[in-house]
N, C-alpha and C. Protein backbone atom coordinates (compact mmCIF):
# COMPACT_ATOMS: atom_id res chain seq x y z
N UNK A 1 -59.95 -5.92 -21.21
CA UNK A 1 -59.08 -6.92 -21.72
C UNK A 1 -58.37 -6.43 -22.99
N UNK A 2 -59.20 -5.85 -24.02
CA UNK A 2 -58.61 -4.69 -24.87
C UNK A 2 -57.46 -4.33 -24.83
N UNK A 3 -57.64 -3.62 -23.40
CA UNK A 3 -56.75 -2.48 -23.01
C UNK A 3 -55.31 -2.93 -22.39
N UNK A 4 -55.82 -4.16 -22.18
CA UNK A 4 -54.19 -4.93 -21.56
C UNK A 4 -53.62 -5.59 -22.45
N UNK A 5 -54.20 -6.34 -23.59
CA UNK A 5 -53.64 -6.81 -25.10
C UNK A 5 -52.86 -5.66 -25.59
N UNK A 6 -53.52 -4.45 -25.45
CA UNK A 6 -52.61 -3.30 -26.38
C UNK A 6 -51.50 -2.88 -25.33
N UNK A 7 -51.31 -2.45 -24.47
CA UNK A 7 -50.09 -2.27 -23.18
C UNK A 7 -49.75 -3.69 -23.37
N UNK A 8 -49.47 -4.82 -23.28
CA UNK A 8 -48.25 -5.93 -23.69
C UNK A 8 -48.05 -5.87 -25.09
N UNK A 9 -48.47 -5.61 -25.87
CA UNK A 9 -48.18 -5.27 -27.18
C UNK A 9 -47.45 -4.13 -27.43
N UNK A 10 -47.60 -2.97 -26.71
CA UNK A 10 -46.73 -1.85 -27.09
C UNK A 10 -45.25 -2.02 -25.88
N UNK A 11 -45.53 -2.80 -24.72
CA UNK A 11 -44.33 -3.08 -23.86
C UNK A 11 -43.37 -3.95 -25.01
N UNK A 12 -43.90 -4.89 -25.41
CA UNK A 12 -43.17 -5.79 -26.66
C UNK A 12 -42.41 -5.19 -27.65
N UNK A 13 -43.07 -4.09 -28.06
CA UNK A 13 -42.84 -3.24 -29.05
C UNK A 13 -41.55 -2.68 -28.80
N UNK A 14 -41.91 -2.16 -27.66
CA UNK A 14 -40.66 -1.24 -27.37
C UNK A 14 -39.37 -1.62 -26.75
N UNK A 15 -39.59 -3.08 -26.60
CA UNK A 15 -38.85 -3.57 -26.41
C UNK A 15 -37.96 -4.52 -27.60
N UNK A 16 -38.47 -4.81 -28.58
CA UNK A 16 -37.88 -5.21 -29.87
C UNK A 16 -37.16 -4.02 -30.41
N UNK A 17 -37.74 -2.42 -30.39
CA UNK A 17 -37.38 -1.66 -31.30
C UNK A 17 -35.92 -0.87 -30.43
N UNK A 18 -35.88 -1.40 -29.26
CA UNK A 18 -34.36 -0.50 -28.90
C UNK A 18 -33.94 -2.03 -27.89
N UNK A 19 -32.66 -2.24 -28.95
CA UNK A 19 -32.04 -3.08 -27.88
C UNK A 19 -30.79 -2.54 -27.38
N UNK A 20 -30.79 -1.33 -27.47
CA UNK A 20 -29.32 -0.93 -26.33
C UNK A 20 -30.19 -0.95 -24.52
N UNK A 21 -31.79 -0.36 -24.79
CA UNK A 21 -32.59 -0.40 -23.40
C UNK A 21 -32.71 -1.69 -23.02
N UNK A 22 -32.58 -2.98 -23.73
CA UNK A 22 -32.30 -4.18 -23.69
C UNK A 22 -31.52 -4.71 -22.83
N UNK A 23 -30.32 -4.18 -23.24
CA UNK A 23 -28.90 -5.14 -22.92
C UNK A 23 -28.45 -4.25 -21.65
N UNK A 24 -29.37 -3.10 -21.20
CA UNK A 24 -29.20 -2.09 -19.81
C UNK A 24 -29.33 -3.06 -18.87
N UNK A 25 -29.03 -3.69 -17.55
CA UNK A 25 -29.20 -4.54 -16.72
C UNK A 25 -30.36 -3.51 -16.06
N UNK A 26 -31.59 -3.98 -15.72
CA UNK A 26 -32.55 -3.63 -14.76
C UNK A 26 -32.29 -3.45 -13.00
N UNK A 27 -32.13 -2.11 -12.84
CA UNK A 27 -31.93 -2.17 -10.93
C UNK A 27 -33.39 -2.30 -10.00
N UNK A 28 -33.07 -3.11 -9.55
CA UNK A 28 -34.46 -2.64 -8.67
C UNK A 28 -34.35 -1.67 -7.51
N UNK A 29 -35.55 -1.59 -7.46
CA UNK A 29 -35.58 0.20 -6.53
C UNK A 29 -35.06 -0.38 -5.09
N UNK A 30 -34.62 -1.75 -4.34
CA UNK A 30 -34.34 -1.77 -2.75
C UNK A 30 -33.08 -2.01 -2.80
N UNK A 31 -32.46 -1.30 -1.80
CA UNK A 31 -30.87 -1.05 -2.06
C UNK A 31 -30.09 -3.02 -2.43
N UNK A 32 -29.15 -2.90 -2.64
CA UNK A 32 -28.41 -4.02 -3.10
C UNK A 32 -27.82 -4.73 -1.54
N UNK A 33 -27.76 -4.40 -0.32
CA UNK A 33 -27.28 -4.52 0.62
C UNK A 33 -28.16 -6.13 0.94
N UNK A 34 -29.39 -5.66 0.97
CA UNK A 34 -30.47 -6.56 1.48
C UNK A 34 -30.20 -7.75 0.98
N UNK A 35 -29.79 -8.33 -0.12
CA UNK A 35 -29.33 -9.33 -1.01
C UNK A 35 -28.34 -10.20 0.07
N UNK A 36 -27.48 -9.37 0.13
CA UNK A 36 -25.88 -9.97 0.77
C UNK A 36 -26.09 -10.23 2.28
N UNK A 37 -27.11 -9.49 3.00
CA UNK A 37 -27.16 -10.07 4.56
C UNK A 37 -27.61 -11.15 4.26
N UNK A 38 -28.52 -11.84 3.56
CA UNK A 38 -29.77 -13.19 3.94
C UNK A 38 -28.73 -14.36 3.51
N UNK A 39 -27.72 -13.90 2.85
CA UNK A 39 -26.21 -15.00 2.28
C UNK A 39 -25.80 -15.35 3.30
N UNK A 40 -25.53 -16.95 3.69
CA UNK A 40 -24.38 -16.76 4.32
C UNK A 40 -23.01 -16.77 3.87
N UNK A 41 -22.03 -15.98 4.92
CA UNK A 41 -20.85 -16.13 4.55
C UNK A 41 -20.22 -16.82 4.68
N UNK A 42 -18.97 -17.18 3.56
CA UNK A 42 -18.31 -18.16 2.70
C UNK A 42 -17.18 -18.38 4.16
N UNK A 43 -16.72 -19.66 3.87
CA UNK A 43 -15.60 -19.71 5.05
C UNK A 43 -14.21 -18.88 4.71
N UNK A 44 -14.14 -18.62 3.29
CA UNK A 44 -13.05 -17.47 3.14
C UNK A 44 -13.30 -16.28 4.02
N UNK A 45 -14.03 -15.47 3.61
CA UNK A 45 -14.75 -14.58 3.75
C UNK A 45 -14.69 -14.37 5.67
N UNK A 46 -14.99 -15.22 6.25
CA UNK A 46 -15.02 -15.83 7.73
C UNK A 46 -13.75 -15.77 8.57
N UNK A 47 -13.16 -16.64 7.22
CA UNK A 47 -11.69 -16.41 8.09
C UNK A 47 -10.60 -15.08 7.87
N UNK A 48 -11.23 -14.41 6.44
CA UNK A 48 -9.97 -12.94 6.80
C UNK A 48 -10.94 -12.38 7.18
N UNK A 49 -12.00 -12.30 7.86
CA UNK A 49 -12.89 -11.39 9.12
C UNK A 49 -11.95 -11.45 10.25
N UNK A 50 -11.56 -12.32 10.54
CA UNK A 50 -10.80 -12.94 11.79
C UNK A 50 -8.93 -12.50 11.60
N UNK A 51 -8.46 -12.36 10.52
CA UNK A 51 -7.35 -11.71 9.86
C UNK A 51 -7.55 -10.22 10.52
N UNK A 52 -8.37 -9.54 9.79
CA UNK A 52 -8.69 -8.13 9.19
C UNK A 52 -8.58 -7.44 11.23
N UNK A 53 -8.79 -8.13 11.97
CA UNK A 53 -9.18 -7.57 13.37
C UNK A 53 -7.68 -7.46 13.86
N UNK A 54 -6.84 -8.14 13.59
CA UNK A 54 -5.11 -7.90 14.14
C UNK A 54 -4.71 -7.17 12.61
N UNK A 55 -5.11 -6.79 11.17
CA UNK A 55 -4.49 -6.25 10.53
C UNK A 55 -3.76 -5.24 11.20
N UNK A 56 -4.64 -4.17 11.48
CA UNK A 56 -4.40 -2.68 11.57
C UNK A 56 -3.05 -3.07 12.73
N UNK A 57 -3.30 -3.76 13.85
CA UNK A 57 -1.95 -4.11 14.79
C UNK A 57 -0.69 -4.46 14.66
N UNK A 58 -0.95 -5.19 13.55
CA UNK A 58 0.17 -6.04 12.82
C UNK A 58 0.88 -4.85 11.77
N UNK A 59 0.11 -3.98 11.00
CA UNK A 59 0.60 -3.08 10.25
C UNK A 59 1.19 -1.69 10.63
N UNK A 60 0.74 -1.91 12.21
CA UNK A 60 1.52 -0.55 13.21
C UNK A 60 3.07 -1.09 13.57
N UNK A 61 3.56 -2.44 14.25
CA UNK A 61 3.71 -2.93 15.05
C UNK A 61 5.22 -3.42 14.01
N UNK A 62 4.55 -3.31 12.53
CA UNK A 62 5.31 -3.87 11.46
C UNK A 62 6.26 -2.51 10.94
N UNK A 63 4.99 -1.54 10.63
CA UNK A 63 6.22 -0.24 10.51
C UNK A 63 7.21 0.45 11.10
N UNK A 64 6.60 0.19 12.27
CA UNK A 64 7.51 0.58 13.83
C UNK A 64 8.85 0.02 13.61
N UNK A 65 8.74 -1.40 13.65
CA UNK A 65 9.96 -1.71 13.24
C UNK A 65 10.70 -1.58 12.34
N UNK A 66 10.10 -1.74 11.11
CA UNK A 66 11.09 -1.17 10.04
C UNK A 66 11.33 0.30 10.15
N UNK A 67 11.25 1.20 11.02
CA UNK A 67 11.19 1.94 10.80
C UNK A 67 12.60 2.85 12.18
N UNK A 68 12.03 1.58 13.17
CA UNK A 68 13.12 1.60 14.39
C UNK A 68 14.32 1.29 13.84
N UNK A 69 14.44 0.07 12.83
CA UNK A 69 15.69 -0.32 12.01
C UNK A 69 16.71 0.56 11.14
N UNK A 70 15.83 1.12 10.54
CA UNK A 70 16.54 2.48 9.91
C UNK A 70 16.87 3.19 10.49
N UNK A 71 16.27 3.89 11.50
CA UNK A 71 16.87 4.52 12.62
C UNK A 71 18.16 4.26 12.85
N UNK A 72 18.34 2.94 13.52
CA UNK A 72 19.04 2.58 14.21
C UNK A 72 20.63 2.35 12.94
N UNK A 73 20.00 1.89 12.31
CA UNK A 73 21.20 1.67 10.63
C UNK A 73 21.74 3.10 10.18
N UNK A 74 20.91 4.14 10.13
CA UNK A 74 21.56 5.60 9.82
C UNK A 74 21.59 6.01 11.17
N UNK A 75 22.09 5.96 12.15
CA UNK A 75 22.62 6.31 13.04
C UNK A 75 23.58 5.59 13.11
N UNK A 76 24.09 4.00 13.25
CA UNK A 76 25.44 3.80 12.89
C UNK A 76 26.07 3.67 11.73
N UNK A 77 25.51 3.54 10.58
CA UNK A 77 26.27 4.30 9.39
C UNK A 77 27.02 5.69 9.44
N UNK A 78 26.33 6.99 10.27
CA UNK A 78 26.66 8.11 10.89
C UNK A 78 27.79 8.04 11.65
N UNK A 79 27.72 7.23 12.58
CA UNK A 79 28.77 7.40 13.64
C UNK A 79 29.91 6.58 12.96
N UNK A 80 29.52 5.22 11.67
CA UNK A 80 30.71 4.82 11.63
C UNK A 80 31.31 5.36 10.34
N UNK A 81 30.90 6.22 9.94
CA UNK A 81 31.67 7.21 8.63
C UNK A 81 32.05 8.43 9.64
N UNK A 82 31.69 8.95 10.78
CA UNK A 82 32.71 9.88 11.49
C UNK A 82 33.67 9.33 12.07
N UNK A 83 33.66 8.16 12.68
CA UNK A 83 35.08 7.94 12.94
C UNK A 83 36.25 6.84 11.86
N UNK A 84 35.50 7.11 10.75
CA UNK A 84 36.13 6.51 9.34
C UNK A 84 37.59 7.52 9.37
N UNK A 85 36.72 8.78 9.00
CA UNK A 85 37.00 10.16 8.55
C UNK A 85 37.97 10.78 9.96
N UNK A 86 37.63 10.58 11.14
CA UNK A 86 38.29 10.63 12.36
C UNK A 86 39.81 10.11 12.28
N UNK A 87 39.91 8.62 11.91
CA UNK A 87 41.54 7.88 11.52
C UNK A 87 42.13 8.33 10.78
N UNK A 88 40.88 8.79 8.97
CA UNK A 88 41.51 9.64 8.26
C UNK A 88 42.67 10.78 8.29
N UNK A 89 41.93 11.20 9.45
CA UNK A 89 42.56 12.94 9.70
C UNK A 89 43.85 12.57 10.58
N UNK A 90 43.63 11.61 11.47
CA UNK A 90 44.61 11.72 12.19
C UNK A 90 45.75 10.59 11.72
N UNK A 91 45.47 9.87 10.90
CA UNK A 91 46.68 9.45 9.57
C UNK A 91 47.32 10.55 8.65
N UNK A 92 46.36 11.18 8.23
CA UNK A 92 47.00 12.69 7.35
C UNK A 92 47.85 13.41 8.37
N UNK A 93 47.20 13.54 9.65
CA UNK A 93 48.22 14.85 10.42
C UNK A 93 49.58 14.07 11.04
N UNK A 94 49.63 13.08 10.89
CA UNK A 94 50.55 12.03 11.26
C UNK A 94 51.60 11.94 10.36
N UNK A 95 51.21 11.53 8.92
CA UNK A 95 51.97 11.95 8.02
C UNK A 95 52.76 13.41 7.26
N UNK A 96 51.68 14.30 7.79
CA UNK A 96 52.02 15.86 7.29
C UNK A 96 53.31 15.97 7.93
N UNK A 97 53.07 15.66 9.77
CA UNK A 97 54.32 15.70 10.58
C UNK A 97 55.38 15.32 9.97
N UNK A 98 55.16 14.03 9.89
CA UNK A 98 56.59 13.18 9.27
C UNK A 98 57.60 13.34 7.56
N UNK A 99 56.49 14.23 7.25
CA UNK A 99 56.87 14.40 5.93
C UNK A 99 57.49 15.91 6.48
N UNK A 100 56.83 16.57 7.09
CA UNK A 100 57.93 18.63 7.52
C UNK A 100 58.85 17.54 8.28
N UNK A 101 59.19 16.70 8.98
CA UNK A 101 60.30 16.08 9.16
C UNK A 101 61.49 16.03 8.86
N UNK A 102 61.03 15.29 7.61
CA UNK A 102 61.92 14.76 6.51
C UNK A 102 62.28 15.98 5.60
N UNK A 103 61.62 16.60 5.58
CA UNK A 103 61.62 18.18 4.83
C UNK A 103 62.74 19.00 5.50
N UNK A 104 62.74 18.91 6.66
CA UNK A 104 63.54 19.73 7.71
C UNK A 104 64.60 19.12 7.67
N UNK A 105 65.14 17.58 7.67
CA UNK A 105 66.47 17.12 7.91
C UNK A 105 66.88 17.13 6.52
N UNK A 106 66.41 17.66 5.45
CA UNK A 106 66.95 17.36 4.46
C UNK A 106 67.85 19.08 3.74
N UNK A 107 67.35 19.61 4.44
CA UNK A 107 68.02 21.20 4.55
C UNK A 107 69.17 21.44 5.24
């Protein structure tokens, strides 16, 4: 009995004389997992379980498209700045004509 008065007395001890070992939160040695199965889960929790199973589908299905869109937007942005540039040219060679024209009858 001695011997267990002096071990809670020196556990005490050492526990008054360092309180940074104090304010350490204590782990216990069985993993933290075991805690969270015996919970049940919250109806949040329940319902983006039920979310989370079409995420990954929804986030394929989502890029695809934005992604088909761009496609499809720089490909006619493409085609409609070549035939921008297409009228261009053939307004310039239209005018070049008409101007050696006028160049010519004026000699």
């Amino acid at each position: 009995m001695l011997f267990k008065q002096s071990t809670r007395h020196l556990a005490l001890a050492a526990r008054i004389s360092s309180p940074v070992r104090s304010a350490i939160p204590r782990r216990p040695f069985t993993s933290t997992t075991a805690q969270f199965t015996s919970e049940q889960p919250s109806a949040y929790r329940q319902g983006m379980s039920n979310y989370k199973t079409f995420a990954g589908a929804f986030g394929k299905v989502f890029l695809g498209a934005v992604l088909t869109y761009q496609i499809i937007y720089w490909t006619w942005l493409k085609l409609e700045t070549d035939e921008s540039r297409l009228e261009k040219n053939e307004e310039m060679a239209s005018l070049e004509k008409k101007a050696r024209e006028l160049a010519a009858a004026q000699k």
